[in-house]
Protein backbone atom coordinates (compact mmCIF):
# COMPACT_ATOMS: atom_id res chain seq x y z
CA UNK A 1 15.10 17.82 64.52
CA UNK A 2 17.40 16.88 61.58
CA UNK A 3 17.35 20.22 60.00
CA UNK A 4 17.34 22.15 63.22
CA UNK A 5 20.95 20.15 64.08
CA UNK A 6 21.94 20.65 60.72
CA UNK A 7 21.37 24.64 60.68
CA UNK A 8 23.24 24.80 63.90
CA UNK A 9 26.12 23.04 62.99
CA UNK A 10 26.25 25.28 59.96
CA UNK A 11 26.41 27.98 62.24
CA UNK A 12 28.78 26.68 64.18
CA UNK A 13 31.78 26.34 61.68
CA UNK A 14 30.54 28.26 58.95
CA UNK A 15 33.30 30.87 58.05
CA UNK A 16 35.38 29.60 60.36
CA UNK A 17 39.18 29.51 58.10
CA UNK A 18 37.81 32.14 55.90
CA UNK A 19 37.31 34.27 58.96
CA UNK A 20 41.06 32.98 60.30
CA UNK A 21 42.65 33.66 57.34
CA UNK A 22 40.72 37.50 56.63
CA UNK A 23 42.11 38.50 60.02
CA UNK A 24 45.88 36.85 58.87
CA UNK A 25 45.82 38.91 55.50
CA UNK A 26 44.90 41.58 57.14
CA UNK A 27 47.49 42.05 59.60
CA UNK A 28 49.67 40.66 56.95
CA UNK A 29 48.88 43.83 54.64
CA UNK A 30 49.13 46.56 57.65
CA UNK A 31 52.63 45.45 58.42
CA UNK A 32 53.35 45.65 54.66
CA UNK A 33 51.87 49.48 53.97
CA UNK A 34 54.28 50.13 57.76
CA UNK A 35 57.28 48.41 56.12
CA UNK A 36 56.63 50.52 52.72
CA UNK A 37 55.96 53.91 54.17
CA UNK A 38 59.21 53.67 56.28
CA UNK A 39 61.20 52.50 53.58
CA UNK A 40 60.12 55.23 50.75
CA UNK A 41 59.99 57.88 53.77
CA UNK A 42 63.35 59.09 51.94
CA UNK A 43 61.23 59.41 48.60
CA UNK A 44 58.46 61.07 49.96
CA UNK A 45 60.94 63.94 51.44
CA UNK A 46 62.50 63.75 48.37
CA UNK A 47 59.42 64.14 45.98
CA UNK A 48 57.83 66.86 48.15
CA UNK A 49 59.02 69.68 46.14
CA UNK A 50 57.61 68.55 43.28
CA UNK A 51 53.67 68.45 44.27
CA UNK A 52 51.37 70.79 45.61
CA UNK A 53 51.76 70.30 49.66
CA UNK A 54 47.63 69.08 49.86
CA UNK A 55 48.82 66.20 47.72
CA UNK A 56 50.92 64.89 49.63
CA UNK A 57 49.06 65.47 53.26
CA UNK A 58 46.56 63.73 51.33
CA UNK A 59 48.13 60.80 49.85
CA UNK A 60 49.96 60.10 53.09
CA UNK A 61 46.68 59.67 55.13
CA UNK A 62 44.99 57.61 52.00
CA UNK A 63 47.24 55.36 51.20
CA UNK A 64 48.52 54.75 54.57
CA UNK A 65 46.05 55.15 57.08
CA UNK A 66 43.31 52.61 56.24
CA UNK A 67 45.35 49.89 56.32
CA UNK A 68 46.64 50.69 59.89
CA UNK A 69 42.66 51.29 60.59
CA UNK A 70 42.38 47.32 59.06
CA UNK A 71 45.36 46.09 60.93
CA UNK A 72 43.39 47.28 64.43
CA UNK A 73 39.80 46.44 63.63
CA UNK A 74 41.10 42.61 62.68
CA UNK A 75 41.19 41.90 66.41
CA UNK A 76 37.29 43.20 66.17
CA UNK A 77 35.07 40.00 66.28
CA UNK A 78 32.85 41.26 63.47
CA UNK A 79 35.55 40.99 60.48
CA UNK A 80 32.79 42.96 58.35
CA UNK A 81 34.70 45.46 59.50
CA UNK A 82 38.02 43.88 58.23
CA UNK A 83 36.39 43.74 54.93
CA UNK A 84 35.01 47.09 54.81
CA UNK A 85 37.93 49.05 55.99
CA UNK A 86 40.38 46.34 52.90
CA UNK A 87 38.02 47.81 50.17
CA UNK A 88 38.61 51.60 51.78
CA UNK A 89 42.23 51.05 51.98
CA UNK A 90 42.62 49.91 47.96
CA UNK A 91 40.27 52.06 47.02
CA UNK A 92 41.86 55.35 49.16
CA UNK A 93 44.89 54.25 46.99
CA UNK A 94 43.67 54.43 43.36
CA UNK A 95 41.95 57.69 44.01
CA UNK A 96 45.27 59.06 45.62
CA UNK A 97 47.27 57.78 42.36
CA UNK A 98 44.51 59.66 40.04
CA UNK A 99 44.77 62.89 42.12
CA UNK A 100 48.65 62.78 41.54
CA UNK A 101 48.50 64.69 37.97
CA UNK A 102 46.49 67.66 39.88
CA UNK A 103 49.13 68.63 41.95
CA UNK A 104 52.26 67.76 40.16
CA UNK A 105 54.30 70.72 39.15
CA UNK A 106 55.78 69.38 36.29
CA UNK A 107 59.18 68.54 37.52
CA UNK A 108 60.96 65.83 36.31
CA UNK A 109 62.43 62.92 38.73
CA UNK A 110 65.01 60.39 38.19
CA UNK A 111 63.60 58.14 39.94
CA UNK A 112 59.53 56.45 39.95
CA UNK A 113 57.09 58.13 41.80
CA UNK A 114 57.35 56.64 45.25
CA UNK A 115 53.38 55.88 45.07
CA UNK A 116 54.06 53.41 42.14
CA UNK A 117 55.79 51.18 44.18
CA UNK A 118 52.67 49.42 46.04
CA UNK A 119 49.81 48.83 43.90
CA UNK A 120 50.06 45.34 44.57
CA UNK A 121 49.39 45.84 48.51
CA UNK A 122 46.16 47.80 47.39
CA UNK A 123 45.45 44.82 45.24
CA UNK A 124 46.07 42.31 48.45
CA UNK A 125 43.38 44.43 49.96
CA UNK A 126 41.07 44.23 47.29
CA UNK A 127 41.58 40.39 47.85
CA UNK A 128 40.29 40.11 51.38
CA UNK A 129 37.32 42.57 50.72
CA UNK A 130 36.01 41.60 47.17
CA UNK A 131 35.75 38.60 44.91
CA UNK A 132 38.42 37.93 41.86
CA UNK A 133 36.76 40.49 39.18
CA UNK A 134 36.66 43.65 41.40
CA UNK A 135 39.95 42.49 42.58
CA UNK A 136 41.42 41.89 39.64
CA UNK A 137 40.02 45.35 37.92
CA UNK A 138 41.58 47.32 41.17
CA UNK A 139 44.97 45.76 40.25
CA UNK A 140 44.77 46.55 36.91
CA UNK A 141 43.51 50.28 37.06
CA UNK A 142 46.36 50.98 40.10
CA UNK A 143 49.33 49.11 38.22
CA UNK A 144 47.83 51.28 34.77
CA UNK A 145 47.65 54.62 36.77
CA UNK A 146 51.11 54.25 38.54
CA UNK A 147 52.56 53.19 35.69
CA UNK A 148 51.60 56.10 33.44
CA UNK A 149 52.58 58.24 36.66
CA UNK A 150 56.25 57.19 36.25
CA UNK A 151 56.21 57.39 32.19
CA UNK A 152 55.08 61.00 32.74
CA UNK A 153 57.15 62.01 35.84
CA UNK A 154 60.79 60.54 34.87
CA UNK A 155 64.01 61.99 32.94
CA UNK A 156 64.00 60.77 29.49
CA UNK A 157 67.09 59.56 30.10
CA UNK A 158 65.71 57.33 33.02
CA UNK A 159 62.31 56.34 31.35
CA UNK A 160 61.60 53.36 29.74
CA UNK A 161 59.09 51.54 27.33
CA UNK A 162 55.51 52.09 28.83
CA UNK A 163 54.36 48.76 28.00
CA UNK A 164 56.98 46.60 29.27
CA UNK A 165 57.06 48.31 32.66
CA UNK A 166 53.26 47.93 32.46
CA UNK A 167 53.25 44.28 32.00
CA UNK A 168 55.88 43.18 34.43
CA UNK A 169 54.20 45.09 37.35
CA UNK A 170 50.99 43.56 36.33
CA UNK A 171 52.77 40.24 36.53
CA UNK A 172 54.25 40.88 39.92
CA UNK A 173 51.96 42.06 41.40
CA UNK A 174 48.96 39.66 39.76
CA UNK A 175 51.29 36.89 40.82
CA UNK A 176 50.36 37.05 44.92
CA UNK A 177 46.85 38.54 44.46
CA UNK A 178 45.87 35.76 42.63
CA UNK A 179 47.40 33.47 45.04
CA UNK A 180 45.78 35.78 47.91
CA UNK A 181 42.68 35.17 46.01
CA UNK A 182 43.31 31.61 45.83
CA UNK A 183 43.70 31.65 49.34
CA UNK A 184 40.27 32.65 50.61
CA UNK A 185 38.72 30.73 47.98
CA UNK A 186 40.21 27.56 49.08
CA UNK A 187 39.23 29.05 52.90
CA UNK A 188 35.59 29.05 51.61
CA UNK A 189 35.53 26.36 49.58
CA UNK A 190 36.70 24.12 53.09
CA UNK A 191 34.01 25.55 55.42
CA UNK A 192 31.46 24.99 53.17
CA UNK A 193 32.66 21.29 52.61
CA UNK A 194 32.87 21.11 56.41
CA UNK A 195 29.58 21.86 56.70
CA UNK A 196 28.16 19.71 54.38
CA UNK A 197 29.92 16.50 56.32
CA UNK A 198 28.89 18.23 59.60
CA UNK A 199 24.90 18.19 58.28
CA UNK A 200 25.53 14.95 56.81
CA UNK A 201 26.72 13.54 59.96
CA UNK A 202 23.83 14.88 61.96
CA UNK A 203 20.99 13.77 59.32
CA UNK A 204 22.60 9.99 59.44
CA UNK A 205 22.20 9.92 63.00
CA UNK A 206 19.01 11.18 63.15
CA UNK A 207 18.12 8.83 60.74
CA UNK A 208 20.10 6.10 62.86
CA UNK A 209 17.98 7.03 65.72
CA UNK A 210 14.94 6.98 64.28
CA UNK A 211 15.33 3.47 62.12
CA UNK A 212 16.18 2.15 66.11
CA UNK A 213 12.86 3.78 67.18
CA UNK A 214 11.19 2.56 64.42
CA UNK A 215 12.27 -1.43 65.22
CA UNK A 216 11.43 -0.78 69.05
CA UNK A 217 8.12 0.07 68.48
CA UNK A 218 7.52 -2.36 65.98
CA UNK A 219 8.62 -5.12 68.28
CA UNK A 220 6.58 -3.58 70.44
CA UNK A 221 3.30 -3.70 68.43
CA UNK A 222 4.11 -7.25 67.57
CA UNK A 223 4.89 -8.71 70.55
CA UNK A 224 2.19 -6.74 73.01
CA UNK A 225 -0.28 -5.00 71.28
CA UNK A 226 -1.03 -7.52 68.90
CA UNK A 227 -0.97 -10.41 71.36
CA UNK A 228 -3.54 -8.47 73.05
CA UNK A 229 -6.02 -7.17 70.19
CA UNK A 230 -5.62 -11.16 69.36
CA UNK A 231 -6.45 -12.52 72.99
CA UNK A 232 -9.60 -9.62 73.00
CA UNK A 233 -10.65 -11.44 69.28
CA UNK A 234 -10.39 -14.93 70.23
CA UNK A 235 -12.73 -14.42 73.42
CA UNK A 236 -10.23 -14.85 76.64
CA UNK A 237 -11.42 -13.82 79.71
CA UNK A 238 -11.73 -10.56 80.54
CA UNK A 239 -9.72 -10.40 83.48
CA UNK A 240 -6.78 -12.16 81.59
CA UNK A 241 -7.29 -9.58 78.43
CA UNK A 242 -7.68 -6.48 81.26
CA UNK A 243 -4.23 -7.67 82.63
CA UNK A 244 -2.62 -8.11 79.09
CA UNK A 245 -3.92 -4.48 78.07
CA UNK A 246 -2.14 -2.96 81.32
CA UNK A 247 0.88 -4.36 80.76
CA UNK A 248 0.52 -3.31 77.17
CA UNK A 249 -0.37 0.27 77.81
CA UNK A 250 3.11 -0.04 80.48
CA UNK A 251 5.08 -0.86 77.44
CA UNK A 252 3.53 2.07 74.97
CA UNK A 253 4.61 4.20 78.40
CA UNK A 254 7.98 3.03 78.11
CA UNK A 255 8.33 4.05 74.38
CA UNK A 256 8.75 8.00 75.85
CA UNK A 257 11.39 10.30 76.15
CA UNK A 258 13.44 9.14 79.30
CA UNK A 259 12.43 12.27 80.74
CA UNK A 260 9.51 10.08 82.17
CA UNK A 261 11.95 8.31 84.25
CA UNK A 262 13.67 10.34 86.92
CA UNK A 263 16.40 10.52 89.52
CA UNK A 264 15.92 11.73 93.23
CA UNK A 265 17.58 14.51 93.73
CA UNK A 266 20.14 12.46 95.76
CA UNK A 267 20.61 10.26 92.83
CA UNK A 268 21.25 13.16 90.55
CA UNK A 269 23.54 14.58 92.73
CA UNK A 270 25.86 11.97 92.73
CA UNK A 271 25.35 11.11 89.16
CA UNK A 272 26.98 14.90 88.23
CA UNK A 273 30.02 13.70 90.85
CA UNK A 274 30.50 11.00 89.43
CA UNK A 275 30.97 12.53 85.88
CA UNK A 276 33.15 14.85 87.25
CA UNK A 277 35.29 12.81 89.27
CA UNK A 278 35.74 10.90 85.74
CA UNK A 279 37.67 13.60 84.47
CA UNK A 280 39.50 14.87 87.22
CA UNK A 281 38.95 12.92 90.43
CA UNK A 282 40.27 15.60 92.88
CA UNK A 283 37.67 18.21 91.93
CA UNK A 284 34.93 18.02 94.45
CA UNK A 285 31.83 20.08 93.40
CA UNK A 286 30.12 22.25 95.50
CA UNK A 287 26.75 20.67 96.12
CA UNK A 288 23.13 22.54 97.19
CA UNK A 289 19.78 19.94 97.10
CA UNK A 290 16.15 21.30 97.62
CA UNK A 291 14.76 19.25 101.19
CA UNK A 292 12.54 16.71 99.94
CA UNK A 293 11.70 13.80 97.84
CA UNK A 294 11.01 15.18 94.24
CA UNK A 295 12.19 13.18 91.31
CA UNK A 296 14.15 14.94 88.38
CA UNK A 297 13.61 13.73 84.97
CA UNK A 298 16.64 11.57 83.61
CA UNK A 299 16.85 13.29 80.07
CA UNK A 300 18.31 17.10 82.08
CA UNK A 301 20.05 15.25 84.13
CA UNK A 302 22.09 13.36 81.61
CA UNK A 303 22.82 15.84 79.29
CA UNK A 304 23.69 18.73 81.97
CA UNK A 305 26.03 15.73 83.42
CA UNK A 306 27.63 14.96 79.72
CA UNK A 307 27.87 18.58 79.55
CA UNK A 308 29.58 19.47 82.79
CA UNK A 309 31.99 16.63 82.16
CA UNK A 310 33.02 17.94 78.79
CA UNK A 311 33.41 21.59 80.54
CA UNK A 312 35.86 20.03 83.42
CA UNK A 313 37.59 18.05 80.74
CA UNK A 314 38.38 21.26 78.46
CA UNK A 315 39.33 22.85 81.50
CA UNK A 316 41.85 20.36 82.17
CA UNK A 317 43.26 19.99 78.90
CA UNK A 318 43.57 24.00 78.08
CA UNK A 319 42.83 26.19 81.01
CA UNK A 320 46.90 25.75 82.23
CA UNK A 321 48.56 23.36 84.55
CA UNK A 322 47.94 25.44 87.20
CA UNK A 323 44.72 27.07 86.90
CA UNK A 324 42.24 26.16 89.81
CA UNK A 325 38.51 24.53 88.98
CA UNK A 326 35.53 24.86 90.78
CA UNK A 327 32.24 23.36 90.47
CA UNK A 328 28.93 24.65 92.00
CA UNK A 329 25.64 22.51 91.76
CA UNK A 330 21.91 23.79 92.90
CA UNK A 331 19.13 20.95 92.60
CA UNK A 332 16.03 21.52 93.12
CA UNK A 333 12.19 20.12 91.98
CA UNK A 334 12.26 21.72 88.79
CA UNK A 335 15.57 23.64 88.47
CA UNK A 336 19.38 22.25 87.74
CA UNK A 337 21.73 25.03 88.09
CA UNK A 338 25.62 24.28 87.24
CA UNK A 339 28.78 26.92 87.53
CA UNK A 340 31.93 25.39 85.85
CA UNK A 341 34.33 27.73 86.90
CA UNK A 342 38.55 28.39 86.58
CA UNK A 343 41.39 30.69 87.26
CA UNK A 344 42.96 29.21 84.05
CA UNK A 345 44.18 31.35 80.58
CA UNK A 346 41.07 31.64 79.38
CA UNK A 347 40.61 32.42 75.50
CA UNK A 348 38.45 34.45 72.89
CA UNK A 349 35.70 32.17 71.50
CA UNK A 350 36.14 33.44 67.92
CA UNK A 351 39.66 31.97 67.65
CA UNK A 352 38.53 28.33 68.71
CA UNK A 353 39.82 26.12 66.41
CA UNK A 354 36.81 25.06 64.12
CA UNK A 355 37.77 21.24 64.78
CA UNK A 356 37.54 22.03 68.64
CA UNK A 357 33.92 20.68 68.61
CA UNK A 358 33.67 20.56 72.77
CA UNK A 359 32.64 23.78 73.57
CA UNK A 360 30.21 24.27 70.61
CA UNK A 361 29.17 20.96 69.99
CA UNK A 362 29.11 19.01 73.10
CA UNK A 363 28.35 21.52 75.76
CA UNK A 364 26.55 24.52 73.98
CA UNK A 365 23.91 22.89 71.57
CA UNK A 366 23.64 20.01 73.58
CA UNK A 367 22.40 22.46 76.51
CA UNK A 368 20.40 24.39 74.02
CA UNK A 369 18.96 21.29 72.27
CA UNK A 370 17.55 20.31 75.34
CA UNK A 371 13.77 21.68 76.46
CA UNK A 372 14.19 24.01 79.32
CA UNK A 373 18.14 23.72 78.94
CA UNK A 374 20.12 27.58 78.61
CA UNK A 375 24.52 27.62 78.90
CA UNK A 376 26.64 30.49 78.94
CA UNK A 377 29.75 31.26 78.27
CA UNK A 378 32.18 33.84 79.96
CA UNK A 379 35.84 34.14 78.96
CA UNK A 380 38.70 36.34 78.17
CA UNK A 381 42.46 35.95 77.85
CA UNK A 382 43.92 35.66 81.09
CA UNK A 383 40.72 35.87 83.09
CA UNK A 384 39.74 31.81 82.90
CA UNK A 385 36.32 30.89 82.14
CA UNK A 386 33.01 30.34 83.64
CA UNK A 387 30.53 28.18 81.92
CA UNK A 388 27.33 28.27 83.47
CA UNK A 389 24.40 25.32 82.48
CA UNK A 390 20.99 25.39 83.37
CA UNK A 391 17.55 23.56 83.14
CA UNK A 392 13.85 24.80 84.41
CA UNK A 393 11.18 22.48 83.87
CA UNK A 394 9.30 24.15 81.16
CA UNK A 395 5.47 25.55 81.66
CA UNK A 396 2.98 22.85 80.87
């Protein structure tokens, strides 16, 4: 049970500020390439006449259009696709820079090559898609190629030394890739840490749990069982030793999951009210019992109730002052059916806040931890939320 709480807390939060701060870089680098290609717009008219026309169709779409593609798939929930589409876009723009010497004509410019002015936006994007080496060997081979690009292209009177231009655009540009790889280290190196203390926190109580479990039932053996075996050994009469074993073996029963005990379906009913009314005492819940007398076991009905509670309570506290909640209960024998439901500003789950534990934590796996138990989840921006929990006594 340890590991299984463990794993899904993993799951929970794993990748959580990497994944927040992939989508921020890329965004960050789409706006960037848009900035650049209106601002060198005037250089590209400029440098038409001096490359073949495919070049420049070309280059246009290479260097600039997979970053706009990354900008849009960002908002994607999968940010494999944020990755994939970085490594295209600083990829697209090294291969556009080594196409450049095929279609120049051989004209000479006063001023660089308006390509060589952001290699270090291909290296950002090299950042959020690969690890420092690739990264850092994009960067290099861009800043070389653009670089030897301008040496070629320029007046003499305009040119410079190679290898000082080479070395301060290196510099530049290594100086905010490397803190852009910095960045998603640090983003990786916190989730991981986070789950570590998350697993950590589950395995102690577990462990908690089952050290109190372990003292109940040796109480237990001490003060019943023993006192028994010993009243059996020392010849007692059997009536008095048939009584002490009952009320033995009604101990040992007790020692179960409080799923043996129930609540009447009555009882339960007003047990969810009341956890609702403790978090917002003017919602009245919708209530539907099953005629009869049938008992339902005290373990669903306690954590569907801690769970409904924690569903009103988010509702409260981010659905909007004036969203509208509803609650609608169905008991029955073997069935608990729950529909916490508002009108509220509803959200995208992705972009929870990995130290928002409520939702994941305290309503989802504690629903799914529990035999039988099932919760979804149905939200959007501006279209509330309806959390539905559920229990069916499982087959035997």
């Amino acid at each position: 049970m340890a590991s299984d709480t463990a794993a899904t807390a993993r799951a929970v939060i794993a990748g959580a500020t990497e994944s927040r701060l992939t989508r921020l870089f890329a965004r960050f680098i789409a706006s960037g390439y848009l900035f650049y290609l209106l601002l060198l717009m005037p250089a590209i008219a400029a440098q038409y006449s001096a490359m073949d026309p495919w070049w420049s169709a070309f280059a246009l779409v290479a260097v600039f259009g997979p970053p706009m593609v990354m900008g849009a798939v960002s908002f994607h929930q999968d940010l494999r696709w944020s990755r994939r589409v970085a490594a295209v876009t600083a990829v697209s723009y090294l291969v556009a820079a080594l196409a450049w010497p095929l279609a120049w004509r051989g004209d000479l410019m006063i001023a660089d090559a308006w390509i060589s002015g952001i290699p270090g936006l291909a290296g950002l994007a090299a950042a959020v898609a690969w690890g420092p080496l690739r990264t850092i060997a994009l960067l290099v081979s861009s800043v070389f190629t653009v670089q030897l690009i301008n040496q070629f292209c320029r007046t003499p009177d305009h040119n410079a030394a190679f290898l000082p231009d080479l070395l301060f655009g290196l510099s530049f540009c290594l100086l905010y890739v490397a803190a852009a790889l910095m960045a998603m280290h640090t983003g990786r190196l916190l989730d991981r840490t986070r789950a570590e203390a998350h697993s950590a926190a589950a395995t102690a109580a577990a462990t908690r749990a089952r050290a109190v479990q372990r003292i109940r039932f040796n109480a237990l053996l001490h003060d019943w069982v023993m006192s028994t075996l010993l009243a059996a050994a020392r010849g007692t009469r059997r009536d008095d030793v048939r009584h002490q074993a009952q009320l033995t073996l009604g101990k040992l029963d007790n020692t179960r999951p409080d799923t043996s005990v129930g609540y009447p379906l009555s009882s339960a009913a007003a047990y969810f009210r009341a956890a609702i009314a403790d978090i917002d005492d003017a919602l009245v819940p919708t209530v539907t019992v099953s005629p009869g007398d049938s008992v339902l076991p005290s373990g669903p009905v306690q954590v569907l109730g801690a769970a409904v509670s924690e569903s009103v309570r988010n509702s409260v506290r981010h659905a909007g002052p004036h969203a509208t909640r509803t609650v609608e209960l169905t008991l029955s024998a073997d069935n608990i059916d729950v529909i916490c439901a508002d009108d509220g500003v509803g959200f995208v789950r992705s972009h929870v806040p990995e130290h928002r534990l409520g939702l994941s934590v305290s309503i989802i796996e504690r629903v799914r931890h529990l035999p039988g138990g099932a919760v979804e989840v149905h939200t959007r921006p501006g279209a509330g939320t309806v959390i539905r929990l559920g229990w069916k006594e499982p087959a035997a």
